[in-house]
Protein backbone atom coordinates (compact mmCIF):
# COMPACT_ATOMS: atom_id res chain seq x y z
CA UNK A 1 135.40 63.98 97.19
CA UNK A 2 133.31 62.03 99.88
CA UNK A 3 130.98 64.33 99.42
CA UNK A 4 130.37 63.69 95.54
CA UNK A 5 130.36 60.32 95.72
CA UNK A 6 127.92 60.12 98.70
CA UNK A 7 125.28 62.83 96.31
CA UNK A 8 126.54 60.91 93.52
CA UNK A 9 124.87 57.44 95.39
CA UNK A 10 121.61 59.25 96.14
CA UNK A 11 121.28 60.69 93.16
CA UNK A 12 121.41 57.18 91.64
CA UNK A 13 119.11 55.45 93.92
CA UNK A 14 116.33 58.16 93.64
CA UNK A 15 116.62 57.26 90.20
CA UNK A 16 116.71 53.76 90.26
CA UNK A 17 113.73 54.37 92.55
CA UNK A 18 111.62 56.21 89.94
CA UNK A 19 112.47 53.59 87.34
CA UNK A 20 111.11 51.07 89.53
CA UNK A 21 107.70 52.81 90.63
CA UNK A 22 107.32 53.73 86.59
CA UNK A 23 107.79 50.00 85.50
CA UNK A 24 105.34 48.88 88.63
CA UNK A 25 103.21 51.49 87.55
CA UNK A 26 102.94 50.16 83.82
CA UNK A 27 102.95 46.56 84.71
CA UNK A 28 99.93 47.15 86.52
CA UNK A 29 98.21 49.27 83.56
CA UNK A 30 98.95 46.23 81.63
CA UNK A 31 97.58 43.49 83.66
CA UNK A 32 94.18 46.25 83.49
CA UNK A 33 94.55 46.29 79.88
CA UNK A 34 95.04 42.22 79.90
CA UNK A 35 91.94 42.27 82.45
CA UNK A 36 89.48 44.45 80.21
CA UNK A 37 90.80 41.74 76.15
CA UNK A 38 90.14 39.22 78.16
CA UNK A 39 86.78 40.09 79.54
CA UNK A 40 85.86 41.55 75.70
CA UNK A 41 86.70 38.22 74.94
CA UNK A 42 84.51 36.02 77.09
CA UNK A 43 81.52 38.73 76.70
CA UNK A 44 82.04 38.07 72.75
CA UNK A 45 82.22 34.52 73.07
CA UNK A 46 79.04 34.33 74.89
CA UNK A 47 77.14 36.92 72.82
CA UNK A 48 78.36 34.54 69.93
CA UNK A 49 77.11 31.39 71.94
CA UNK A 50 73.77 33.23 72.60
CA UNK A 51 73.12 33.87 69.14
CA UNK A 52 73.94 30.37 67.62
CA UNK A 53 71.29 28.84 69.70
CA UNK A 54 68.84 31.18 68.65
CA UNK A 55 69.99 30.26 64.86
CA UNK A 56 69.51 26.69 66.00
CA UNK A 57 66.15 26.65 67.36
C-alpha cells in the first residue's frame, strides 16, 4: 500500500512538473508574441509619422 501511494506521489509531481514547464513554456511564447504587436506597432506608427510630414511639406 506504501508502495502505491509513494508511485502514486511521483506520478503526480512529474505531472505537476510538465504542467508547469508547458505553462512557462507558453508564457514565454506570449511575451514573444506581445514583443513582435508591439514592435509592428511602433514601426507603423513611425511609417505613419514619416509619411505625414512628407504630406505636410
Amino acid at each position: 500500500m506504501a508502495a502505491a501511494c509513494e508511485a502514486s506521489k511521483l506520478l503526480l509531481s512529474w505531472k505537476w512538473r510538465m504542467v508547469m514547464r508547458s505553462m512557462l513554456c507558453f508564457t514565454k511564447l506570449m511575451a514573444q508574441a506581445l514583443d513582435v504587436v508591439n514592435c509592428v506597432k511602433a514601426s507603423s506608427s513611425l511609417l505613419f509619422l514619416a509619411v505625414e510630414s512628407r504630406l505636410i511639406v
